[in-house]
Protein backbone atom coordinates (compact mmCIF):
# COMPACT_ATOMS: atom_id res chain seq x y z
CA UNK A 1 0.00 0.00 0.00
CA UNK A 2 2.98 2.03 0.66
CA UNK A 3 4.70 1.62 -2.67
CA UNK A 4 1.15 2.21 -4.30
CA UNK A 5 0.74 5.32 -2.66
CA UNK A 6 4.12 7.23 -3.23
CA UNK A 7 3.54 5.45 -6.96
CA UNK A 8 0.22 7.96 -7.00
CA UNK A 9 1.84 10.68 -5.20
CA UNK A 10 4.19 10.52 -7.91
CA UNK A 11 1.68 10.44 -10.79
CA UNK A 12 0.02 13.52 -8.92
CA UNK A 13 3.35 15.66 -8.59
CA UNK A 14 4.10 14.55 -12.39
CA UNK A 15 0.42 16.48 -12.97
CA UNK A 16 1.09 19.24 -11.34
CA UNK A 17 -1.30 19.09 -9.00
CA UNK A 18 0.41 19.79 -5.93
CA UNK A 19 2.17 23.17 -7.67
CA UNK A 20 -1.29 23.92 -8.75
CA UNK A 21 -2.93 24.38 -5.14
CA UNK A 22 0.28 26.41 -4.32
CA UNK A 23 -0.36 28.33 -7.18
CA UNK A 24 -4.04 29.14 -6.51
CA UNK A 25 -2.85 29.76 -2.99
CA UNK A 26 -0.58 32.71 -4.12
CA UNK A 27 -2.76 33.84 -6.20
CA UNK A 28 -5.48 34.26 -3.88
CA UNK A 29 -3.27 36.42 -1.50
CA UNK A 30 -1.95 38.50 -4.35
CA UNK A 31 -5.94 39.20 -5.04
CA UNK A 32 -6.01 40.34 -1.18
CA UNK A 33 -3.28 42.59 -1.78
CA UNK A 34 -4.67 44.04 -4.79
CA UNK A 35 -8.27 44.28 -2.98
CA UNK A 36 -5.95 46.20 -0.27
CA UNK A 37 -4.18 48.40 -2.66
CA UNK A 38 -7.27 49.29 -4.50
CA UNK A 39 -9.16 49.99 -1.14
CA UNK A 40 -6.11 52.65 -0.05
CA UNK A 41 -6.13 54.23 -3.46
CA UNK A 42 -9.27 55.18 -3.00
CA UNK A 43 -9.07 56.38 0.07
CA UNK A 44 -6.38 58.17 -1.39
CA UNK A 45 -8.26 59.71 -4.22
CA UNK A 46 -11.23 60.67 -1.64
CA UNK A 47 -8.43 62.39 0.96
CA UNK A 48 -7.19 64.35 -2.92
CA UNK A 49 -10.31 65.56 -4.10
CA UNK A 50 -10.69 66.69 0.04
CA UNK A 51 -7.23 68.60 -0.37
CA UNK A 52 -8.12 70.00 -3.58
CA UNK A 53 -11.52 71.30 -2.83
CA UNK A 54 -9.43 72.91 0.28
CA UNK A 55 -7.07 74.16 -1.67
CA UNK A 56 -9.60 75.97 -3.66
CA UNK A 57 -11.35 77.50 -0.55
CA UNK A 58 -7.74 78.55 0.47
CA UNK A 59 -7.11 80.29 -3.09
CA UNK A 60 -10.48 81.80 -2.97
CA UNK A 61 -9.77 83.23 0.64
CA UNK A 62 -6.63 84.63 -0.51
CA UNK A 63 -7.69 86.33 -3.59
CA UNK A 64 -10.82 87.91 -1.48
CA UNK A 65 -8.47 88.74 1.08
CA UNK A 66 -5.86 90.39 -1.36
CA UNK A 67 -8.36 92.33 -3.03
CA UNK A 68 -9.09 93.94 0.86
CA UNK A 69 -5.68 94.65 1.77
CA UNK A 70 -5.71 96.36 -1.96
CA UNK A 71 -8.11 98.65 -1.03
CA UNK A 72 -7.38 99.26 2.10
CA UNK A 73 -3.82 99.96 1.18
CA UNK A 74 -5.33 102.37 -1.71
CA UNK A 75 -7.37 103.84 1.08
CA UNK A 76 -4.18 104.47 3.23
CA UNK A 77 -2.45 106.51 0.63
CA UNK A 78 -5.01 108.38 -0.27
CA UNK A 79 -5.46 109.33 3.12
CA UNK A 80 -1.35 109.60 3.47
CA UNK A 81 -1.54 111.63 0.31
CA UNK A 82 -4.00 114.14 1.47
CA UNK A 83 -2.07 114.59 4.79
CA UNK A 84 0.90 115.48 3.07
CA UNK A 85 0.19 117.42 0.35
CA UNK A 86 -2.88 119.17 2.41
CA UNK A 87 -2.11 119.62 5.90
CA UNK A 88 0.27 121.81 7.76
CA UNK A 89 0.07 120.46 11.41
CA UNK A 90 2.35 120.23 14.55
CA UNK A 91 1.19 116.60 14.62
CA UNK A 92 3.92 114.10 14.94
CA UNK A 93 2.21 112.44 12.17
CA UNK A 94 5.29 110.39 11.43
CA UNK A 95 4.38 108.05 14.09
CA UNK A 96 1.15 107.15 12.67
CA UNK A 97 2.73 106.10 9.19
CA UNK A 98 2.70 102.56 8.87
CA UNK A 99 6.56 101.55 8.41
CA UNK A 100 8.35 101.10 4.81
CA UNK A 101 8.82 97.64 5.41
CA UNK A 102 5.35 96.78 6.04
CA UNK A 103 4.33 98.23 2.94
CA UNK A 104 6.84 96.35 0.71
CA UNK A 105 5.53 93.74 2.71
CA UNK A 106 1.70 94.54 1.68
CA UNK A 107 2.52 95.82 -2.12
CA UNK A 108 4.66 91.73 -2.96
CA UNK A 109 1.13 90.51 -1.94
CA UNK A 110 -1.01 92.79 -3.37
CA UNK A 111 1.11 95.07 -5.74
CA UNK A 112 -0.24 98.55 -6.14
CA UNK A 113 -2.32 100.33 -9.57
CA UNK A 114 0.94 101.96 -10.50
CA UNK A 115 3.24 98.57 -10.16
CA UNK A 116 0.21 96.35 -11.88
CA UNK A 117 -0.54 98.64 -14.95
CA UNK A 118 1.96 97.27 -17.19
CA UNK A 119 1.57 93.70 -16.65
CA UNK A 120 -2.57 93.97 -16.94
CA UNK A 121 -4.71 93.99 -20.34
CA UNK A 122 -7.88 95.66 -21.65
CA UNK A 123 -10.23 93.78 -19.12
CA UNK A 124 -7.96 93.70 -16.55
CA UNK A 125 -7.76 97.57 -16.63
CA UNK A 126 -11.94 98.04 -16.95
CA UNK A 127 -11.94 95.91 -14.13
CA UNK A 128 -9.47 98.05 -12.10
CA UNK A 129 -11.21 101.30 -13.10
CA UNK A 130 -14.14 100.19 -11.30
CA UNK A 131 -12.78 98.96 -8.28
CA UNK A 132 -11.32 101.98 -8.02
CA UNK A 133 -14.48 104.70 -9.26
CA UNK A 134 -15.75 102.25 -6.28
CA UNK A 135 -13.06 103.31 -3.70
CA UNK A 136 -14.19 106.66 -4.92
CA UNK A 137 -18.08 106.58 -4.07
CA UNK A 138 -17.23 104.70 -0.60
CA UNK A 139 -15.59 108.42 0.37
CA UNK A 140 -18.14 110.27 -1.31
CA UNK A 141 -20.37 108.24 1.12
CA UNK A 142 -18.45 108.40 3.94
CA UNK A 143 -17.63 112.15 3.98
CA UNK A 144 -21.76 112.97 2.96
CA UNK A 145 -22.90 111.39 6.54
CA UNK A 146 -20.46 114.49 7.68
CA UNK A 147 -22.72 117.19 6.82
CA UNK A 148 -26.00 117.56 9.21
CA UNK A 149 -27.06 121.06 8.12
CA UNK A 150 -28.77 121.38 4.57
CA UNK A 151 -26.65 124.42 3.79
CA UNK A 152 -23.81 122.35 4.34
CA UNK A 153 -25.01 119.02 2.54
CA UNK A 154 -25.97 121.08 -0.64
CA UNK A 155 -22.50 122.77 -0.57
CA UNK A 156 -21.41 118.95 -0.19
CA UNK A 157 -22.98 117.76 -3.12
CA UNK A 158 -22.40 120.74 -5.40
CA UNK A 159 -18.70 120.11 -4.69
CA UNK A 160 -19.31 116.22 -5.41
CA UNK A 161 -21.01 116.89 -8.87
CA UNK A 162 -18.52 119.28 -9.99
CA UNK A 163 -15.53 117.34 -8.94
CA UNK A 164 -16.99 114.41 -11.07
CA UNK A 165 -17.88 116.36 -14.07
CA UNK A 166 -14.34 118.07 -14.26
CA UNK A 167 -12.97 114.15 -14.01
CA UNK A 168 -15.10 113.25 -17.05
CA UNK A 169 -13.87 116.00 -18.96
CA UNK A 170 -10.22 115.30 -17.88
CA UNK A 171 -11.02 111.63 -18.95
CA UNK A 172 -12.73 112.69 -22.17
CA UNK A 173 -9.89 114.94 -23.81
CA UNK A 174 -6.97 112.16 -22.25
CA UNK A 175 -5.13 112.10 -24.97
CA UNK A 176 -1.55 109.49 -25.09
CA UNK A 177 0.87 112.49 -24.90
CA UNK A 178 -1.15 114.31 -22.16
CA UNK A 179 -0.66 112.10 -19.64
CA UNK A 180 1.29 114.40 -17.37
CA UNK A 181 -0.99 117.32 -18.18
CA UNK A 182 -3.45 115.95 -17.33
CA UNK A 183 -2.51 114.82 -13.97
CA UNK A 184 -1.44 118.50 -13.20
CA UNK A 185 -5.27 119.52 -14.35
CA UNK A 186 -6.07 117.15 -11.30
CA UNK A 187 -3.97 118.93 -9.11
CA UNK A 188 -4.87 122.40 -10.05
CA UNK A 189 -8.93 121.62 -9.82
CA UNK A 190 -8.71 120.25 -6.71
CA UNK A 191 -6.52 123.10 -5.57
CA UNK A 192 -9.22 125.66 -7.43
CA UNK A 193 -12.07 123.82 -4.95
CA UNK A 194 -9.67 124.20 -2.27
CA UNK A 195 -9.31 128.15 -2.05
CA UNK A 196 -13.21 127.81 -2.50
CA UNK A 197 -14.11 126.10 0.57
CA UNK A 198 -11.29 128.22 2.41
CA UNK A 199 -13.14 131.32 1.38
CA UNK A 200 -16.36 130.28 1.57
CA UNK A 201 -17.87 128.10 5.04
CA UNK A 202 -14.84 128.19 7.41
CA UNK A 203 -16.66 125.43 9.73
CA UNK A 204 -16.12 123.13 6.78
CA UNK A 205 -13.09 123.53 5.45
CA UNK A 206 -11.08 121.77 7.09
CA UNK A 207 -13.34 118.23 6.33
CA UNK A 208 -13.63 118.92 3.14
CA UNK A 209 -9.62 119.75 2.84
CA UNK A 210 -9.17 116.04 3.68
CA UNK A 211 -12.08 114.76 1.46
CA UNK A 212 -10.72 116.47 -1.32
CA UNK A 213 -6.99 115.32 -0.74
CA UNK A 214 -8.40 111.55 -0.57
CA UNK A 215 -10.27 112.35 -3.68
CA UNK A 216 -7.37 113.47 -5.77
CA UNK A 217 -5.17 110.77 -4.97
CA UNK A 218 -8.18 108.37 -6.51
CA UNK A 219 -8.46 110.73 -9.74
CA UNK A 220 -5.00 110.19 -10.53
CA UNK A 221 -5.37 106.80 -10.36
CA UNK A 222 -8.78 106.96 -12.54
CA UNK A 223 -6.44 108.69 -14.69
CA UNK A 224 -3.25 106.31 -15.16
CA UNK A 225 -5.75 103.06 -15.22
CA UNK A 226 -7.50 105.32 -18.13
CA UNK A 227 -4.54 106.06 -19.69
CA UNK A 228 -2.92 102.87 -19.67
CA UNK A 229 -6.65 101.24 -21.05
CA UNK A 230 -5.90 104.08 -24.08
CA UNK A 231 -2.35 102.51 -24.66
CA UNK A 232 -3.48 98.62 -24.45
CA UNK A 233 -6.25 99.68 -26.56
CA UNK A 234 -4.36 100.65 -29.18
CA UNK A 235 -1.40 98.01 -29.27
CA UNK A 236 -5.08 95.49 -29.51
CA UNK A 237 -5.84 97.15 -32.07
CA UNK A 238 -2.22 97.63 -34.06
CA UNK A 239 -1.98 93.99 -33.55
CA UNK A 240 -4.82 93.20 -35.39
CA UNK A 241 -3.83 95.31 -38.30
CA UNK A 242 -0.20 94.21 -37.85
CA UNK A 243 -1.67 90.54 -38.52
CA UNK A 244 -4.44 91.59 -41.41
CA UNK A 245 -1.26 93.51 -43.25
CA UNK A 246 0.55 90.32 -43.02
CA UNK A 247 -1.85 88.46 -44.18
CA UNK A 248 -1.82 90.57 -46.99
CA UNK A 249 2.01 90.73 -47.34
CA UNK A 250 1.68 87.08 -47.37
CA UNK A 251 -0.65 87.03 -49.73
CA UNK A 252 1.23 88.92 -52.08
CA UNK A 253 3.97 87.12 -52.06
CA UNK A 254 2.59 84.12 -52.65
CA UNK A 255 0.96 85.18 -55.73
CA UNK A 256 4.56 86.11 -56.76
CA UNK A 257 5.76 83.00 -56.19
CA UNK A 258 3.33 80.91 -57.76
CA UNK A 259 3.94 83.31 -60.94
CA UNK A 260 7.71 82.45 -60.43
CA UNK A 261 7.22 78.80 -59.79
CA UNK A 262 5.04 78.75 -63.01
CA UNK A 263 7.91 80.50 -65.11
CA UNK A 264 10.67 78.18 -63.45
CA UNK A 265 8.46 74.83 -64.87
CA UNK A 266 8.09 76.26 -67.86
CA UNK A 267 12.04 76.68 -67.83
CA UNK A 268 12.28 73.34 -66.53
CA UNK A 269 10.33 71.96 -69.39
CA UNK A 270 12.42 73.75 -72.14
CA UNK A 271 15.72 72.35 -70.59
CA UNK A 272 14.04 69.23 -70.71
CA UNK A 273 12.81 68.67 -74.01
CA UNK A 274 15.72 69.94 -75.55
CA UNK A 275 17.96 67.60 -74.22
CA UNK A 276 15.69 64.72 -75.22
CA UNK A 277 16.25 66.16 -78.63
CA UNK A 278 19.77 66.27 -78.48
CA UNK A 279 20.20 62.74 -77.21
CA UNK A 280 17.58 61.17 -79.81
CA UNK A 281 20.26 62.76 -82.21
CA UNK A 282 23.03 60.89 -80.79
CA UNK A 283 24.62 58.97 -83.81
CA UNK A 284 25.56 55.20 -83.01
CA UNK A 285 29.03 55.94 -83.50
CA UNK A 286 30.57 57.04 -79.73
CA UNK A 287 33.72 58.18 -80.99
CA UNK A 288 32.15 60.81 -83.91
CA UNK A 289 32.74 64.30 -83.38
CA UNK A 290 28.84 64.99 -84.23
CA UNK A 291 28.19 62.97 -80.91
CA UNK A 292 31.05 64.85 -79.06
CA UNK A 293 29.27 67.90 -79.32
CA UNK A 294 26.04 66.62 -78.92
CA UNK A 295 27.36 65.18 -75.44
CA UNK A 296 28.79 68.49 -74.50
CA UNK A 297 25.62 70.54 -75.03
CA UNK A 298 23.24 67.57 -73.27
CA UNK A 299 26.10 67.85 -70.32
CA UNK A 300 25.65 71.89 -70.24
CA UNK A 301 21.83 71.98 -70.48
CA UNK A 302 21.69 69.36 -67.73
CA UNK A 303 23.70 71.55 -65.54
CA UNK A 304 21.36 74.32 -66.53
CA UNK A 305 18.33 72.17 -65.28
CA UNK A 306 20.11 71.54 -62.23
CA UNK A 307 20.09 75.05 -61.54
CA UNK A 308 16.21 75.47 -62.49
CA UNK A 309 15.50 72.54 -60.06
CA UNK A 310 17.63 74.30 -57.24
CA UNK A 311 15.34 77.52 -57.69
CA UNK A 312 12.17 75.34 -57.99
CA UNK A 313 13.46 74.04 -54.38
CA UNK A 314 13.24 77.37 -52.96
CA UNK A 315 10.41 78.43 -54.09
CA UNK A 316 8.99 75.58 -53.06
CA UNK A 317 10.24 75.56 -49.74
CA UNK A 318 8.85 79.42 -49.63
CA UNK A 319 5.81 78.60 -50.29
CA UNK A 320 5.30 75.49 -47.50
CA UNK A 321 7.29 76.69 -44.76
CA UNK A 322 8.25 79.82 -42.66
CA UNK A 323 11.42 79.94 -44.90
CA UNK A 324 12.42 83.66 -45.96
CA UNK A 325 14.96 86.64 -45.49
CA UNK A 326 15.14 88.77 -42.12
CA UNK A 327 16.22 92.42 -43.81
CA UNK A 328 18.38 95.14 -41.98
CA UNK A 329 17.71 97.93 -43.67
CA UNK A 330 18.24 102.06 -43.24
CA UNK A 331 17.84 105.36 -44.51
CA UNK A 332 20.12 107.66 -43.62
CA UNK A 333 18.25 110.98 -45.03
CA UNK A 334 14.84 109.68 -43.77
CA UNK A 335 15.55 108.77 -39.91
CA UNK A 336 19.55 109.57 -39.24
CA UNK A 337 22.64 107.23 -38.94
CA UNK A 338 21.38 105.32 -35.67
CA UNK A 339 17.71 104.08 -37.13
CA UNK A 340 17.39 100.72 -38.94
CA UNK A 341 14.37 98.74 -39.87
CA UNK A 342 14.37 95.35 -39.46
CA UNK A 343 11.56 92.95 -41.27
CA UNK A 344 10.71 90.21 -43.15
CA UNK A 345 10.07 89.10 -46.35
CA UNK A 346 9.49 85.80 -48.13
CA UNK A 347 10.45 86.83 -51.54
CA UNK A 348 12.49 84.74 -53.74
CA UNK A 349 14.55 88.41 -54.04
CA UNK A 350 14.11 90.07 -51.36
CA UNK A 351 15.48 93.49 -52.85
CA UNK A 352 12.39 93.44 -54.69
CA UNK A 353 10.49 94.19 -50.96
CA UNK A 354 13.45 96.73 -50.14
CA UNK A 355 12.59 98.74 -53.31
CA UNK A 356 9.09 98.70 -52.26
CA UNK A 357 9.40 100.31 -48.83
CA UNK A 358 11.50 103.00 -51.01
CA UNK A 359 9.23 103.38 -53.98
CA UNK A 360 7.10 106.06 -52.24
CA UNK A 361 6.46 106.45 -48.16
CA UNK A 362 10.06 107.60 -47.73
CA UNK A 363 11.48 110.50 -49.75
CA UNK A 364 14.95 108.08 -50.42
CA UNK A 365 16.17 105.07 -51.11
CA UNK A 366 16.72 101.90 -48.43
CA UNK A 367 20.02 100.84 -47.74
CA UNK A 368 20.69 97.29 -47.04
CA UNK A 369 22.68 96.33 -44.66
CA UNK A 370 22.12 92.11 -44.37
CA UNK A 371 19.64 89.87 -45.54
CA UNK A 372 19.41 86.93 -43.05
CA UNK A 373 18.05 83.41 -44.56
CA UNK A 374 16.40 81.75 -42.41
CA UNK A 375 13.94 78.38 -42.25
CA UNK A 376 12.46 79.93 -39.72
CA UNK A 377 12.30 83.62 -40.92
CA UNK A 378 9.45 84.19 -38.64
CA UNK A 379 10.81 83.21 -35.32
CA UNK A 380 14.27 84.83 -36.30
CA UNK A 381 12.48 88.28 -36.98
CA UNK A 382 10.64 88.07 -33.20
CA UNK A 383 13.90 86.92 -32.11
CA UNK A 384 16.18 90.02 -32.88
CA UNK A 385 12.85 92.25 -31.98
CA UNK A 386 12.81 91.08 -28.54
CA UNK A 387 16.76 91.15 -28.23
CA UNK A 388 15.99 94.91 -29.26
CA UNK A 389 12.72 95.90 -27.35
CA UNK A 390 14.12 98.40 -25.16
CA UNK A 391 15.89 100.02 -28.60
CA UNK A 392 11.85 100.26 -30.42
CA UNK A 393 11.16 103.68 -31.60
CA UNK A 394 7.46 103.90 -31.48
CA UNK A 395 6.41 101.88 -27.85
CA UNK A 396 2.29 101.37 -28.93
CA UNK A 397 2.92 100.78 -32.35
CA UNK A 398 4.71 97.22 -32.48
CA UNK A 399 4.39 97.26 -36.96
CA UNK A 400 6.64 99.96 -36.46
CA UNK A 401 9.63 97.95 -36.63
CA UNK A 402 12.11 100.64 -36.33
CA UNK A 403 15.07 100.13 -33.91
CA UNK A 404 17.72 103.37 -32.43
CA UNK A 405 20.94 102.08 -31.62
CA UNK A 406 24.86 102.18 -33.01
CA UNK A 407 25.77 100.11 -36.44
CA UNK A 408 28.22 97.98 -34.17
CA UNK A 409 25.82 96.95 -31.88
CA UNK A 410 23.53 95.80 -34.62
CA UNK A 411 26.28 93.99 -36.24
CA UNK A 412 27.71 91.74 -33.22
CA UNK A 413 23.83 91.12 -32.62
CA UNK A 414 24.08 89.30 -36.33
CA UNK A 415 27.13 88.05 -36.03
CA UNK A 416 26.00 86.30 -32.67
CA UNK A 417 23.62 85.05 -34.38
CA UNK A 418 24.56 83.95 -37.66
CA UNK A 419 28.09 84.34 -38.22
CA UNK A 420 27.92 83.45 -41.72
CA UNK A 421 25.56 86.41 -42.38
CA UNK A 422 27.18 88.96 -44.34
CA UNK A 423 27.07 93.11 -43.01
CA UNK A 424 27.42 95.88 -44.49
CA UNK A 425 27.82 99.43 -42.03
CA UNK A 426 28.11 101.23 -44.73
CA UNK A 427 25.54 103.82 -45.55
CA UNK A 428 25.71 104.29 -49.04
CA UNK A 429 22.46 106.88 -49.02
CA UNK A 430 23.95 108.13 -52.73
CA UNK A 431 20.03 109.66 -53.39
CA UNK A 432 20.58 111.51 -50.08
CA UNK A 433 24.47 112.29 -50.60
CA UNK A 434 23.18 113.60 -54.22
CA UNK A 435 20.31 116.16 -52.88
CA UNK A 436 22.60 117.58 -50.26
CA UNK A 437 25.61 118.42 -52.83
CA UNK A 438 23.56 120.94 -54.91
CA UNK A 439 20.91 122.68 -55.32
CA UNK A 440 19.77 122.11 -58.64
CA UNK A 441 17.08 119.65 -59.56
CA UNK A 442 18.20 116.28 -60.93
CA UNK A 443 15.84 115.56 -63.26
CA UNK A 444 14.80 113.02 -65.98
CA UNK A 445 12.08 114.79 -68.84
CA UNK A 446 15.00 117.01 -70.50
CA UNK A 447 13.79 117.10 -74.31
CA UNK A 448 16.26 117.99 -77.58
CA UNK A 449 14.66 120.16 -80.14
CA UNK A 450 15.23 119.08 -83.68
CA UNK A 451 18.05 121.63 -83.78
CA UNK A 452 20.33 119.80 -81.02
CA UNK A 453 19.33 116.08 -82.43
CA UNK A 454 20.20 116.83 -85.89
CA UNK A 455 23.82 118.41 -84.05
CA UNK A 456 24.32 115.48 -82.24
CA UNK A 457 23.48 113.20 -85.34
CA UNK A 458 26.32 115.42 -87.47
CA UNK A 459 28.80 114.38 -84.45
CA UNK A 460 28.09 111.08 -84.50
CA UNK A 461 28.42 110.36 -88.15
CA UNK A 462 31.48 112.63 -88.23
CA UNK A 463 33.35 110.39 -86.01
């Protein structure tokens, strides 16, 4: 019985049996730990969404918080402002001041109209000029529950309509070089109401001093948010032509191209068909002269072709890509010897774009100073304009893509770049050179009468 049972525990382990239990064994654990895992994963998940929905509360807190301290730190230098431009007093008021520190502190949290200006757009900025016309009706309100007497409330709100209507006019005739005037227009209205209420009700003055010193600190605010909405207006809205003109640039070149590319096949065709002539006139004989020549020509046109099929290339490569020429261009009798324009163009000759820019809007000729290839002629162009930002010309007005600085400095800039690019610092300018040598008109509709032409016929057949 022995012997017939390890013979069947034998037959059993030769199955597999036993390692098949062990198997189903471990693989009934691993499914625990996997149950396990999948149970703490979504715990996991649950204790995430918990965190994230904090988070958001957290954010949300901040952001209302921020916006507080914003106005209350608006309110605090208004109130700073009016107390030092405004008030003569033996007041330590020095003591009262809330410490530098503290406001760095507040302005790296909440940064101030003046620091955020810059960085904000178009909505950004009509936001901003309603939280602070806001700021400006909460001290309207506040100094109104001042006045008891009706005398003194319609004095109040005379005061109150007039110092908004001169605002709106301010506001309404805010013009982009006028910035400075008309903060000074602020200044001298508020001092105008001022000597008013000084020589007018005495028991007032003094509250209305400080009302109108808050005030004026929020007007100049209304009017550098208004401003700077003016300015991001009107880079919007250069943009937009900016794009729509090179659109049309675009456009236009690609018409020319196509019109090239057409006269570059039918080049490529010519080539072609007359070297299948010549070589259906090669004679059997190799070694004949006839065939020599024959081979010579087929060997020339060929190289011909080659340099169709190179141009074809370009073009082609124009056409699909961002492939084209960034120009360096100036005009020395136009802007001076320290302005240069610096474009684009995708042109298969890019003079032919130079010649354009000089055909009419400027009263010279362009000179060139490099033409940049690039596969990328479009990043390469943003490239060098950021590299010169600080150098633009016109600030709103990005399509104005006219630079101010030395001929060296614009030359290491290309070399840095693209040291194979060639420069020239020369400024030829031989239109400009020309005008400023004389006075006398240079000019091109000078007719002979039949007198001279029969001369100058006589000459001619004498010599």
């Amino acid at each position: 019985m022995k012997n017939d049972l390890k013979s069947l525990q034998d037959k059993i382990d030769s199955l597999g049996i036993t390692q098949y239990d062990e198997i189903q064994e471990m693989i009934k654990q691993e499914n625990e730990k996997l149950s396990k895992l999948r149970d703490d994963n979504l715990l996991l998940n649950t204790k995430n969404e918990q965190l994230n929905i904090s988070i958001s509360k957290q954010e949300n807190t901040i952001t209302t918080q921020s916006k507080k301290l914003s106005r209350i730190r608006e309110l605090y230098k208004s109130v700073d402002y009016s107390l030092n431009n405004f008030f003569d007093s033996d007041i330590p008021y020095e003591s009262l001041k809330i410490h530098k520190s503290i406001l760095d502190e507040i302005d790296s949290i909440s940064p101030t109209v003046e620091l955020k200006l810059h960085c904000m757009d178009v909505k950004s900025l009509r936001k901003e000029y309603k939280s602070n016309a806001k700021q400006i009706d909460n001290i309207l309100s506040k100094y109104s529950s001042r006045y008891t007497t009706k005398a003194n409330k319609a004095i109040y709100n005379l005061m109150v309509i007039a110092l908004k209507a001169e605002l709106q006019n301010i506001l309404y005739n805010l013009k982009y070089e006028k910035l400075d005037k008309s903060i000074d227009d602020i200044k001298k209205i508020t001092e105008k109401y001022l000597k008013i209420a000084g020589e007018g009700n005495q028991s007032i003055a003094g509250t209305l001093t400080k009302f109108i010193g808050e005030v004026e600190y929020l007007f100049i605010n209304a009017i550098k948010i208004e401003y700077n909405y003016y300015v991001k207006k009107e880079q919007a809205k250069q943009e937009q032509l900016a794009i729509k003109q090179q659109m049309k640039e675009e456009a236009e070149e690609r018409k020319l191209l196509q019109q090239q590319q057409k006269k570059i096949e039918k080049e490529e065709e010519k080539y072609k068909n007359e070297i299948e002539k010549l070589q259906s006139q090669l004679l059997p004989e190799n070694n004949s002269e006839e065939n020599e020549k024959l081979k010579a020509r087929i060997i020339e046109l060929q190289t011909q072709l080659a340099d169709v099929n190179i141009k074809k290339e370009e073009i082609v490569k124009l056409q699909n890509g961002k492939a084209g020429n960034v120009y360096i261009i100036s005009n020395l009798g136009s802007f001076g010897d320290d302005i240069f324009k610096i474009g684009m163009t995708r042109r298969l000759n890019p003079q032919e774009r130079i010649d354009e820019l000089g055909s009419a809007s400027v009263p010279f000729k362009f000179d060139v100073h490099s033409f940049i290839f690039s596969d990328n002629a479009v990043d390469l162009e943003k490239k060098l304009h950021e590299l010169l930002s600080k150098n633009r010309l016109n600030k709103v007005n990005l399509r104005k893509e006219f630079f101010k600085l030395q001929i060296d400095e614009l030359e290491e800039l290309v070399t840095s770049i693209d040291p194979t690019a060639e420069f020239t610092k020369t400024m030829i300018a031989d239109e400009f050179r020309q005008s400023q040598s004389t006075d006398e008109l240079y000019t091109d509709d000078y007719n002979y009468n039949d007198e001279n032409i029969d001369d100058y016929s006589d000459e001619l057949c004498n010599c």
